[in-house]
PDB file of N, CA and C in Angstrom:
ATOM      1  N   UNK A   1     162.539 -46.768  50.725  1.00  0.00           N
ATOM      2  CA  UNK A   1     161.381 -47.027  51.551  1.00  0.00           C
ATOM      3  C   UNK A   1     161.730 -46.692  52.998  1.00  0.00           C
ATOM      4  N   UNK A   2     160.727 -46.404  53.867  1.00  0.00           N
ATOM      5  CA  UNK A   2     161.072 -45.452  55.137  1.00  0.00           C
ATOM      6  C   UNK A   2     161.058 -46.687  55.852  1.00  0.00           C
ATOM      7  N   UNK A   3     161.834 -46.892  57.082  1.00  0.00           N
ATOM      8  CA  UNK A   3     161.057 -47.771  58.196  1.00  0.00           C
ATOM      9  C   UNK A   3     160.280 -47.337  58.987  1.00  0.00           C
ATOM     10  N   UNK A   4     159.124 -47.952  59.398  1.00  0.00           N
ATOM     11  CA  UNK A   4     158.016 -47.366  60.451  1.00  0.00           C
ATOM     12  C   UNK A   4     158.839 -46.744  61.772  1.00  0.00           C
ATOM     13  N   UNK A   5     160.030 -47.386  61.896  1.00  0.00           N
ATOM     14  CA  UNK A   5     160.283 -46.862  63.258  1.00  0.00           C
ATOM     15  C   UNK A   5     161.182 -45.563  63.264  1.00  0.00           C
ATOM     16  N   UNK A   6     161.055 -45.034  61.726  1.00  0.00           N
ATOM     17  CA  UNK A   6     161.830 -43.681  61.710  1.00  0.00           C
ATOM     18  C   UNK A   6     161.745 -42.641  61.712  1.00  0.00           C
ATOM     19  N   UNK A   7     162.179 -41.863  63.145  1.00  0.00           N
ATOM     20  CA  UNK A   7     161.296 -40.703  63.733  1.00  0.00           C
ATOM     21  C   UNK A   7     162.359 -39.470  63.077  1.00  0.00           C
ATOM     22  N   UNK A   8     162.782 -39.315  62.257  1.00  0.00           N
ATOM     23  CA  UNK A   8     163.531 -38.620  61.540  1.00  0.00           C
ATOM     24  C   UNK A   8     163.225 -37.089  61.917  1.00  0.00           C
ATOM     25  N   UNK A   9     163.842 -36.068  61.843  1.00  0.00           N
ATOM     26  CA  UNK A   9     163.050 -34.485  61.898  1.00  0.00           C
ATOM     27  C   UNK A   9     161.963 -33.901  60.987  1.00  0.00           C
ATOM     28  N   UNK A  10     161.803 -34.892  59.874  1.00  0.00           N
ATOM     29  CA  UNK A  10     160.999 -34.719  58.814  1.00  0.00           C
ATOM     30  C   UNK A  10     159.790 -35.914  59.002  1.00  0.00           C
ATOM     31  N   UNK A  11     159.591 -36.958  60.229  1.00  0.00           N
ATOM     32  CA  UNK A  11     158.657 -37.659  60.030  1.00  0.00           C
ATOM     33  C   UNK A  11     157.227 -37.282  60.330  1.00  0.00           C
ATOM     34  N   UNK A  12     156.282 -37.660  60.601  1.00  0.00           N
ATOM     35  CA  UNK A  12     155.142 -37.524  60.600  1.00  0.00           C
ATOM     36  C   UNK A  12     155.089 -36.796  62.207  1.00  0.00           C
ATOM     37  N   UNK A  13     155.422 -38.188  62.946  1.00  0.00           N
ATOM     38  CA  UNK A  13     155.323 -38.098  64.859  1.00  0.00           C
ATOM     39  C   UNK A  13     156.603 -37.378  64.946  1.00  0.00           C
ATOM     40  N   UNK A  14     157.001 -36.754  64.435  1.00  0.00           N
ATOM     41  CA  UNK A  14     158.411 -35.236  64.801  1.00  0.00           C
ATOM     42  C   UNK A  14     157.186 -34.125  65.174  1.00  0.00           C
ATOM     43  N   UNK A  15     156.695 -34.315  63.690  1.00  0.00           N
ATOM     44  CA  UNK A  15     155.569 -32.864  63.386  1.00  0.00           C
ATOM     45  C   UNK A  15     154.366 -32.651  64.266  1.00  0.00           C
ATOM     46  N   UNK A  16     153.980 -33.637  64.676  1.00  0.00           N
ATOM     47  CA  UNK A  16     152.550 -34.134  65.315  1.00  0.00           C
ATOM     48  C   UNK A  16     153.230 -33.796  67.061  1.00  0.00           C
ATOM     49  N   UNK A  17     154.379 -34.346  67.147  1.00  0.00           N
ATOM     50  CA  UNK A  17     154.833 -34.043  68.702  1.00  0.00           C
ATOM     51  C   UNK A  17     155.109 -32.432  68.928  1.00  0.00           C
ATOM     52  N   UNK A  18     155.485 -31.889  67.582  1.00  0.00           N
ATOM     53  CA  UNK A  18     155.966 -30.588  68.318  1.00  0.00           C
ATOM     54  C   UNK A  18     154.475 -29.830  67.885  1.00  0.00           C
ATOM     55  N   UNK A  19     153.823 -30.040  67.016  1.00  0.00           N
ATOM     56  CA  UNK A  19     152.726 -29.425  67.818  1.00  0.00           C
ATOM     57  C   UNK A  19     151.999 -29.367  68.844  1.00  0.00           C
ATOM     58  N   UNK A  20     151.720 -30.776  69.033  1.00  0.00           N
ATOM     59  CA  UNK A  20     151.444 -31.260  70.852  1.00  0.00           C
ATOM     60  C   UNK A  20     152.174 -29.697  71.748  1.00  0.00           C
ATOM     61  N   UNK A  21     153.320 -29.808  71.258  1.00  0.00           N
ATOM     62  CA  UNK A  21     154.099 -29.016  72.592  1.00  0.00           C
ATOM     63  C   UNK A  21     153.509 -27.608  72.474  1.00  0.00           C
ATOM     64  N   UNK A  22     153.461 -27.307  71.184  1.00  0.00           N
ATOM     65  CA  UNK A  22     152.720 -25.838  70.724  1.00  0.00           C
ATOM     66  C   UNK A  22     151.476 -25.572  71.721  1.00  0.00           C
ATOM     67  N   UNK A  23     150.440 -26.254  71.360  1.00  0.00           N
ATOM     68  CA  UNK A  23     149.077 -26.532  72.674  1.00  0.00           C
ATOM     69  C   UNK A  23     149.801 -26.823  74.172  1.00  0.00           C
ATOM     70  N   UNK A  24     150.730 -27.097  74.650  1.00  0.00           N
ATOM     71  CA  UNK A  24     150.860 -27.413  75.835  1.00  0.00           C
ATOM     72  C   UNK A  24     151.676 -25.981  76.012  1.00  0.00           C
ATOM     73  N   UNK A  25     152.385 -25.181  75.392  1.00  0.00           N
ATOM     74  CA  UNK A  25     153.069 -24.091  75.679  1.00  0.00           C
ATOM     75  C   UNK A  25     151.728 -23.084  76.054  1.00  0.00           C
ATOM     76  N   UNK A  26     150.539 -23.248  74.946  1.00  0.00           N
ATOM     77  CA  UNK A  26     149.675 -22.214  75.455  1.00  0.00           C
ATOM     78  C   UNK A  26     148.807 -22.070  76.867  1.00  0.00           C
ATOM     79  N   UNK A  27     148.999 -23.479  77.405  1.00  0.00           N
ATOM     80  CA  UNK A  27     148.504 -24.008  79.138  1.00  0.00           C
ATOM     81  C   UNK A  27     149.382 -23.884  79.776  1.00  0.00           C
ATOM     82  N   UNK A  28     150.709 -23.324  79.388  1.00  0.00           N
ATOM     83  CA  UNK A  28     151.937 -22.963  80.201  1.00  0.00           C
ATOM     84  C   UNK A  28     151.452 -21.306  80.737  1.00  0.00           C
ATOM     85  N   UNK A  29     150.983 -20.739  79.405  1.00  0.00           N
ATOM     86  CA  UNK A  29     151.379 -19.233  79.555  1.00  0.00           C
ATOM     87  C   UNK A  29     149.843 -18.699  80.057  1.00  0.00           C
ATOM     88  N   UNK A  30     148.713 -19.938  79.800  1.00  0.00           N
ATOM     89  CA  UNK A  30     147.741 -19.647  81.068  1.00  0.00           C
ATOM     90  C   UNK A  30     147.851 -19.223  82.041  1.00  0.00           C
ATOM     91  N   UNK A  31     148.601 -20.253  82.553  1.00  0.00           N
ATOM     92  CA  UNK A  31     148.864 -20.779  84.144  1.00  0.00           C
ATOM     93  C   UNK A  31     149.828 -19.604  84.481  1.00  0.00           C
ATOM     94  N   UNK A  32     150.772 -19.180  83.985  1.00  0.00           N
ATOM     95  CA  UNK A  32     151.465 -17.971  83.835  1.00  0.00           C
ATOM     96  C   UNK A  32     150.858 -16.871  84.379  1.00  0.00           C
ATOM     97  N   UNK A  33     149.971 -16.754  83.110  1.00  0.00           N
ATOM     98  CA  UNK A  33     148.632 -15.133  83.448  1.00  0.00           C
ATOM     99  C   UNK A  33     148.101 -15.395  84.405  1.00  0.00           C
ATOM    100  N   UNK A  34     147.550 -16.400  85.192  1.00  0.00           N
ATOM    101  CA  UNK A  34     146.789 -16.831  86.510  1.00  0.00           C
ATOM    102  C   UNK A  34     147.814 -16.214  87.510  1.00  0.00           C
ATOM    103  N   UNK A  35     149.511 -16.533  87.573  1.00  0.00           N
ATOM    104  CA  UNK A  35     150.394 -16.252  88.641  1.00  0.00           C
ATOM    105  C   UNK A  35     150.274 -14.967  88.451  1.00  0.00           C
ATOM    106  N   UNK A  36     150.553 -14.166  87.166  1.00  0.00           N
ATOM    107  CA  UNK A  36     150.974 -12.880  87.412  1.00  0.00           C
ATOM    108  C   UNK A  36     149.829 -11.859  87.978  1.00  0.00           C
ATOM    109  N   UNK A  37     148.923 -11.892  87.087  1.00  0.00           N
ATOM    110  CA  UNK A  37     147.403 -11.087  86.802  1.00  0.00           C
ATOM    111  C   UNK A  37     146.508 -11.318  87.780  1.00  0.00           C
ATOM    112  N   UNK A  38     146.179 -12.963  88.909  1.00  0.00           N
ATOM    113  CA  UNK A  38     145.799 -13.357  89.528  1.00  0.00           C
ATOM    114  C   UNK A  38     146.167 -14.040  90.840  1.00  0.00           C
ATOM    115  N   UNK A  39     146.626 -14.794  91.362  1.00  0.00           N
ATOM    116  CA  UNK A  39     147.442 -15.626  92.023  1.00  0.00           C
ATOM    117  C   UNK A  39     148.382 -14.203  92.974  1.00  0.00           C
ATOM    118  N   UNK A  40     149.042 -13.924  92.283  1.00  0.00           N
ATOM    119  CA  UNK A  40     150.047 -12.926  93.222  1.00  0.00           C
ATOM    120  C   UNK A  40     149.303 -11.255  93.706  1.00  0.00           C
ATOM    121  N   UNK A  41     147.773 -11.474  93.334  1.00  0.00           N
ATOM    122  CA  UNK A  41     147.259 -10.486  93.290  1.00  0.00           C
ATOM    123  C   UNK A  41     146.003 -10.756  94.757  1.00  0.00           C
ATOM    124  N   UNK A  42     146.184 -11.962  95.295  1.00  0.00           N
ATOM    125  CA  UNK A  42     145.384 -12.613  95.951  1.00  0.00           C
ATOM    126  C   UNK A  42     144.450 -12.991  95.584  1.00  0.00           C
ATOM    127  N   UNK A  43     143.478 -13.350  94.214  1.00  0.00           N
ATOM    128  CA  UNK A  43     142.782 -13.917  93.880  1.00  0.00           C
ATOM    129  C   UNK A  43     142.591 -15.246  93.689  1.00  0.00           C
ATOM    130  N   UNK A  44     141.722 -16.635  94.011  1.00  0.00           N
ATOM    131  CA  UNK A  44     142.135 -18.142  93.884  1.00  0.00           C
ATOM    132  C   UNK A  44     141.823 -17.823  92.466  1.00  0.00           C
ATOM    133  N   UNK A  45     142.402 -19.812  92.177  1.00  0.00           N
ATOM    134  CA  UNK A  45     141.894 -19.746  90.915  1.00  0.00           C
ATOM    135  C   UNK A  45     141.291 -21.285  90.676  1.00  0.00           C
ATOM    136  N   UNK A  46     140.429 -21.639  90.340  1.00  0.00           N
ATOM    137  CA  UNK A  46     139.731 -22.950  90.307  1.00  0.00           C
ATOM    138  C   UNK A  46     139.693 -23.746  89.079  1.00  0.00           C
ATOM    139  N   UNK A  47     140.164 -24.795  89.370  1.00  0.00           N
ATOM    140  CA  UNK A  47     140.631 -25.389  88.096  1.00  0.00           C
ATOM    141  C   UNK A  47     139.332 -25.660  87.137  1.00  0.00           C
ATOM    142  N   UNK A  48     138.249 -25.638  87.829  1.00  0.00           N
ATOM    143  CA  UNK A  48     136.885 -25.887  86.574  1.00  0.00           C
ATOM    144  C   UNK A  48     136.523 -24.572  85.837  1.00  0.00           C
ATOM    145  N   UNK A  49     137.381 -23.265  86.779  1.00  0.00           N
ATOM    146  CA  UNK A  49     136.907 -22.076  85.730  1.00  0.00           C
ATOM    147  C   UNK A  49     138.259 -21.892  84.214  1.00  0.00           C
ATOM    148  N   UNK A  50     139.376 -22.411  84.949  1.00  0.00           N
ATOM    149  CA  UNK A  50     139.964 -22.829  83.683  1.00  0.00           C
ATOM    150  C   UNK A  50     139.932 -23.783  82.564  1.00  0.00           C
ATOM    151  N   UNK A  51     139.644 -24.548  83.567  1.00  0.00           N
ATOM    152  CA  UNK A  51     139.017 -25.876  81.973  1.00  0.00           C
ATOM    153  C   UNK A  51     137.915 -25.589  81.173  1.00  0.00           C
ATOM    154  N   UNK A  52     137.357 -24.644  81.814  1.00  0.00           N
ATOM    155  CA  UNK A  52     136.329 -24.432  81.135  1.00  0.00           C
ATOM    156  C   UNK A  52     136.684 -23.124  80.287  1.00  0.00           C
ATOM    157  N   UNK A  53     137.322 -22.345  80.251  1.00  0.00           N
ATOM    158  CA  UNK A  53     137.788 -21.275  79.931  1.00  0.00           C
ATOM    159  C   UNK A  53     139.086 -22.199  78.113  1.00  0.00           C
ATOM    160  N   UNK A  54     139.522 -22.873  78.703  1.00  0.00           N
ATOM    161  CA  UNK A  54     140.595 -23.667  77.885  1.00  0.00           C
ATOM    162  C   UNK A  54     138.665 -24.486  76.400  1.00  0.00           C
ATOM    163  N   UNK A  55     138.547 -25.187  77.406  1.00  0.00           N
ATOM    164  CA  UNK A  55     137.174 -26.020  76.377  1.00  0.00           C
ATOM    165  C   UNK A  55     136.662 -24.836  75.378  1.00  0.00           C
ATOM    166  N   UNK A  56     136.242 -23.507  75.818  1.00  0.00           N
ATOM    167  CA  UNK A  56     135.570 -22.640  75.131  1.00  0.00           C
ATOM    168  C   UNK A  56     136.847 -22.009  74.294  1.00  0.00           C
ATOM    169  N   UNK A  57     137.569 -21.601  74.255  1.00  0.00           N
ATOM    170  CA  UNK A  57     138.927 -21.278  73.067  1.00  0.00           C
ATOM    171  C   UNK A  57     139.526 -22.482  73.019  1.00  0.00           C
ATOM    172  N   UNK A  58     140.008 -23.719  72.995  1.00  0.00           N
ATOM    173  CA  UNK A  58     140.729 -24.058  72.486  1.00  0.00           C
ATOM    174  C   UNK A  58     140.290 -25.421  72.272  1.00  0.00           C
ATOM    175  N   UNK A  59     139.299 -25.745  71.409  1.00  0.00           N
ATOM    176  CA  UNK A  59     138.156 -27.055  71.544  1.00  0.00           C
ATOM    177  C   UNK A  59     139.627 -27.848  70.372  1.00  0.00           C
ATOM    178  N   UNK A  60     140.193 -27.454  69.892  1.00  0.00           N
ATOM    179  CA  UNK A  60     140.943 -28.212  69.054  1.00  0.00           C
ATOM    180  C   UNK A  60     141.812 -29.462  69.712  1.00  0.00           C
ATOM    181  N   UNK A  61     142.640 -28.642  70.538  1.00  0.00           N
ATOM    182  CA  UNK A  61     143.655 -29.763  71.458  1.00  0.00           C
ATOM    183  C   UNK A  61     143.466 -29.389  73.534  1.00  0.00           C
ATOM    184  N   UNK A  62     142.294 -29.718  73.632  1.00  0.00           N
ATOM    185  CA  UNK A  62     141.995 -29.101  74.996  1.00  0.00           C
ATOM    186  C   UNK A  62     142.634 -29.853  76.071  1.00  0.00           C
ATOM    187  N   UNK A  63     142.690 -31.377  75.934  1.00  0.00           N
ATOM    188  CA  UNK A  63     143.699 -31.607  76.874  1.00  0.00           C
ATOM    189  C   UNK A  63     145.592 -31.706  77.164  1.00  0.00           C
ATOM    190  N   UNK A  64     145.600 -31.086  75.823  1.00  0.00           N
ATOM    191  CA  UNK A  64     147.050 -30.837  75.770  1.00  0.00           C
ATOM    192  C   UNK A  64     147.053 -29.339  76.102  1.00  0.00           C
ATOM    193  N   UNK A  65     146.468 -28.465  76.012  1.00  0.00           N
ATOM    194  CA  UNK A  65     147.010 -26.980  76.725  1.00  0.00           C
ATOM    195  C   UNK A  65     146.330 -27.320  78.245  1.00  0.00           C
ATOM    196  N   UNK A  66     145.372 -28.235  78.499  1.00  0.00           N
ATOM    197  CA  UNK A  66     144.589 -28.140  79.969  1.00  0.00           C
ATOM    198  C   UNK A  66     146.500 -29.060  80.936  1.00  0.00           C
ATOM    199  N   UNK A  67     147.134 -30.151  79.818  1.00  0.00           N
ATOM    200  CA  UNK A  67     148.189 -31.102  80.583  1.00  0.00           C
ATOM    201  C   UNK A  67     149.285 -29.733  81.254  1.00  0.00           C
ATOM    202  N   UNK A  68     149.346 -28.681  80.000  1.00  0.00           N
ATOM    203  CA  UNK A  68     150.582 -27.460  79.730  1.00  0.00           C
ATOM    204  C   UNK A  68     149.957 -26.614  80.923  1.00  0.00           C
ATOM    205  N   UNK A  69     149.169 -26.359  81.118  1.00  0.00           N
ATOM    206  CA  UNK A  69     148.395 -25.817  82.357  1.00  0.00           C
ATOM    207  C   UNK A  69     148.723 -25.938  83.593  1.00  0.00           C
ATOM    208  N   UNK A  70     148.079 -27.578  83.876  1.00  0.00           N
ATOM    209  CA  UNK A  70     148.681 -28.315  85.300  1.00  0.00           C
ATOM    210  C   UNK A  70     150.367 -29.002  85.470  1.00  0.00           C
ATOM    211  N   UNK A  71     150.982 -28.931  84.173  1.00  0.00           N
ATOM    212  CA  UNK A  71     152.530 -28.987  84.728  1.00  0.00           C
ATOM    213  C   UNK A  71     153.158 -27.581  85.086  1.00  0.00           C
ATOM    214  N   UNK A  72     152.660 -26.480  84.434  1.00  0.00           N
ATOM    215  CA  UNK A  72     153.154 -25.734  84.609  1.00  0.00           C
ATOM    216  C   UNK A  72     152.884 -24.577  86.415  1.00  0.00           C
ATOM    217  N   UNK A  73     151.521 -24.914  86.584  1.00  0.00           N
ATOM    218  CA  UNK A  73     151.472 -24.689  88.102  1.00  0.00           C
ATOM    219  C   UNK A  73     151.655 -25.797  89.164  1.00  0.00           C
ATOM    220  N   UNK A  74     152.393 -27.349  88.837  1.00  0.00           N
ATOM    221  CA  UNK A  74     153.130 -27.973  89.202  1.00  0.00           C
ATOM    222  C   UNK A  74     154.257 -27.781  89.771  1.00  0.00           C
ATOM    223  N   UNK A  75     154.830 -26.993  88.693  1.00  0.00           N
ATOM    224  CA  UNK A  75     155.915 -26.189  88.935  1.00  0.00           C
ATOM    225  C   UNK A  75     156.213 -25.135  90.191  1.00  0.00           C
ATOM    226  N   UNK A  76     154.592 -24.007  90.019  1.00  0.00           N
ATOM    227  CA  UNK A  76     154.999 -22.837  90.861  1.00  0.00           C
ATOM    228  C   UNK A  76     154.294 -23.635  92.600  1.00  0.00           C
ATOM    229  N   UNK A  77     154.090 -25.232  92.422  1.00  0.00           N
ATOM    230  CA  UNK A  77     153.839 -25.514  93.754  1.00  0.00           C
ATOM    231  C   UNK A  77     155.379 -26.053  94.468  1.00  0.00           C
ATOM    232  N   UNK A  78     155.618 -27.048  93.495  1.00  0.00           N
ATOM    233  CA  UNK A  78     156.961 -27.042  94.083  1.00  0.00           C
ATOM    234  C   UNK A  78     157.904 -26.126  94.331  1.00  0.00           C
ATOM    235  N   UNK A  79     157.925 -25.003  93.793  1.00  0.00           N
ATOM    236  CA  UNK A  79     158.772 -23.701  94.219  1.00  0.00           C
ATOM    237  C   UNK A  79     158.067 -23.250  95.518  1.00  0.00           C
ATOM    238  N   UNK A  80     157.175 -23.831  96.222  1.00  0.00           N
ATOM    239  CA  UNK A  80     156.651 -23.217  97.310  1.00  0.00           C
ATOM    240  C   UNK A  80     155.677 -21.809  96.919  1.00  0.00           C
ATOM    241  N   UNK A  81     155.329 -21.459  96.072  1.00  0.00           N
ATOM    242  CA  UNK A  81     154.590 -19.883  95.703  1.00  0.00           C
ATOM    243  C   UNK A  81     153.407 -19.941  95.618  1.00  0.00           C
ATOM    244  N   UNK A  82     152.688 -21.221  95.039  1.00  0.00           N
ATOM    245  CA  UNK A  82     151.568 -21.691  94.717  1.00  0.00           C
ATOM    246  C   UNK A  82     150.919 -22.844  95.773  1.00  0.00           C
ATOM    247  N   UNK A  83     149.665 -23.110  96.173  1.00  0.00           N
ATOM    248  CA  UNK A  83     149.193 -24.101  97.168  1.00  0.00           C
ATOM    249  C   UNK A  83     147.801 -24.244  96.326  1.00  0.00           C
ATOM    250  N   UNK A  84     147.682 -25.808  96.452  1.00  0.00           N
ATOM    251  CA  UNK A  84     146.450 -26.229  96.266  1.00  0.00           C
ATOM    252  C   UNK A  84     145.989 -27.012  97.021  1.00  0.00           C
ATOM    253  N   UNK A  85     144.651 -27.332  97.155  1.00  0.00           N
ATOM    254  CA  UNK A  85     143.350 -27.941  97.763  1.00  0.00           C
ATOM    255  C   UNK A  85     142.618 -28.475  97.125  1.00  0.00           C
ATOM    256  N   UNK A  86     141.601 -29.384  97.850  1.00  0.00           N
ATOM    257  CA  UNK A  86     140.301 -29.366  97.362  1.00  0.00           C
ATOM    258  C   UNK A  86     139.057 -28.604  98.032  1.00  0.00           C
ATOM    259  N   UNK A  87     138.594 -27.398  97.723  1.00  0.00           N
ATOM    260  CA  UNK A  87     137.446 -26.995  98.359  1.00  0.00           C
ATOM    261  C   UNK A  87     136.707 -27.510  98.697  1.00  0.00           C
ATOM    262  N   UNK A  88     135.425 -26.834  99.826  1.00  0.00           N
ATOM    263  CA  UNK A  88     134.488 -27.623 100.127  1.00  0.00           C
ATOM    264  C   UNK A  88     133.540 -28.813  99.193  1.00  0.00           C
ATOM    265  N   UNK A  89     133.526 -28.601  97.621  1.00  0.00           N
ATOM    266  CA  UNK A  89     132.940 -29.357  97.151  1.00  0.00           C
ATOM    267  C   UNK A  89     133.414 -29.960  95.660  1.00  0.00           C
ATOM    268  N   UNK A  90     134.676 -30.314  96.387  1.00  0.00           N
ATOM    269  CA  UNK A  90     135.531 -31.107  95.941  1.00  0.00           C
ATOM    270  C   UNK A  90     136.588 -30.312  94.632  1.00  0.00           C
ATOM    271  N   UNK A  91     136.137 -29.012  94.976  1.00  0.00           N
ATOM    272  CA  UNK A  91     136.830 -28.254  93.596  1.00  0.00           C
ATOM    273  C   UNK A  91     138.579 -28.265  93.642  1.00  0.00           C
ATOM    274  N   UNK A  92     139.197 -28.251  92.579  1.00  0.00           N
ATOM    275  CA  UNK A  92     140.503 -28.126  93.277  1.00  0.00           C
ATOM    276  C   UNK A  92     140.869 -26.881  93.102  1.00  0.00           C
ATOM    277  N   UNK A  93     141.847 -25.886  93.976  1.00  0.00           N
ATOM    278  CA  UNK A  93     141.499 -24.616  94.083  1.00  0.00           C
ATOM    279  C   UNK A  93     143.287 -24.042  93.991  1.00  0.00           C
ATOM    280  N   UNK A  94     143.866 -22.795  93.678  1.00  0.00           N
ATOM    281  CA  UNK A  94     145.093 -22.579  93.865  1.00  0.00           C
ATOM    282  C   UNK A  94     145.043 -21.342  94.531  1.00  0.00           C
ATOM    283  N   UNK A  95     146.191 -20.973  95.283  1.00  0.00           N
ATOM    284  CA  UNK A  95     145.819 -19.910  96.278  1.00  0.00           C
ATOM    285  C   UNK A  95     147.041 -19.634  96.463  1.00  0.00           C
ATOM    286  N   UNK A  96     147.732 -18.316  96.050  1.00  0.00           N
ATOM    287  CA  UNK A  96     149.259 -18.000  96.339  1.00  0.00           C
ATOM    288  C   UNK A  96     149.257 -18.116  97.930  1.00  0.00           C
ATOM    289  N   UNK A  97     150.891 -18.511  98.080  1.00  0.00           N
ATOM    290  CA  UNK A  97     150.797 -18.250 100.019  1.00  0.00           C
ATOM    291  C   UNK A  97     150.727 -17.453 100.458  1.00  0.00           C
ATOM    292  N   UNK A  98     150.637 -16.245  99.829  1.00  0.00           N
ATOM    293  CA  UNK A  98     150.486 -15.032 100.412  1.00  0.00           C
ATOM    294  C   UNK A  98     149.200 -14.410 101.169  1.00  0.00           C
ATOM    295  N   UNK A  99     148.392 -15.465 100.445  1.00  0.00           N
ATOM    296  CA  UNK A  99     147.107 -14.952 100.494  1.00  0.00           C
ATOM    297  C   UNK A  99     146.534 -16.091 101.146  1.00  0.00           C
ATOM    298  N   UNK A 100     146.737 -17.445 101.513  1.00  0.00           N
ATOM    299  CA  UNK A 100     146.466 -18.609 102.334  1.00  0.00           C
ATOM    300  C   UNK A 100     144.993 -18.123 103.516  1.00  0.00           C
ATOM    301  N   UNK A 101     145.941 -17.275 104.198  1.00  0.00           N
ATOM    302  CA  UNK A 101     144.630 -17.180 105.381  1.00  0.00           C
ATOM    303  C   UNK A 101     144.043 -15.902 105.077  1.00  0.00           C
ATOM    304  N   UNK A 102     143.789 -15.194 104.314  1.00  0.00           N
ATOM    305  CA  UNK A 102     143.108 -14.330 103.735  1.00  0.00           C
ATOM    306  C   UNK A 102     142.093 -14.732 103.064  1.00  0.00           C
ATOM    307  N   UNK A 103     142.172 -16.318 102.458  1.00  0.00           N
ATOM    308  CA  UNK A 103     141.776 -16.674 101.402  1.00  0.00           C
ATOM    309  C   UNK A 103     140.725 -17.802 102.020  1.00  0.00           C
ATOM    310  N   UNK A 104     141.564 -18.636 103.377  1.00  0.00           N
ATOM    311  CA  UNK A 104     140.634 -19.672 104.164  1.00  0.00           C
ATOM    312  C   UNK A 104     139.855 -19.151 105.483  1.00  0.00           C
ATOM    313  N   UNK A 105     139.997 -17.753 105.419  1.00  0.00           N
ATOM    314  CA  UNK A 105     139.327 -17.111 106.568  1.00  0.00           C
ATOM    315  C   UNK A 105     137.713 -17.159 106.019  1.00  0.00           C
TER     316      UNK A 105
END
């Protein structure tokens, strides 16, 4: 008989967590395509056109690729590369530094 508290590599919450991570890897490699394709290209990027972009493909686990998303441009803020705000109406917005006063002009 198993004990409830046995998270073994074969248990239930092993399987259930590493899929979690599966959906959060794909809000990694979002946020990714935003730096490469967008972001370093001077384009912002607004977090309601991604959530909403994430809601319409990925209605299955949306706030686990939306969590893989915002840790992962967490990341490119603390490296200094990435800056966010809240726009005029309350949006929150990302804006490589390159493009800062290009972008708030």
């Amino acid at each position: 008989m198993s004990d409830y508290n046995d998270y073994s590599e074969d248990s239930s919450f092993q399987k259930m967590m590493g899929r979690s991570k599966e959906w959060c890897l794909i809000g990694e490699q979002i946020a990714n395509d935003c730096l490469v394709n967008g972001l370093r290209k001077g384009e912002r990027v607004n977090l309601s056109e991604i959530t909403a972009f994430i809601i319409s493909n990925y209605t299955y686990n949306t706030k686990a690729v939306e969590s893989g998303f915002l840790t992962r441009m967490k990341v490119f803020i603390e490296n200094d590369e990435i800056l966010n705000f809240a726009g005029e109406d309350g949006e929150t917005v990302f804006i490589h530094k390159n493009y800062i006063n290009e972008q708030l002009s």
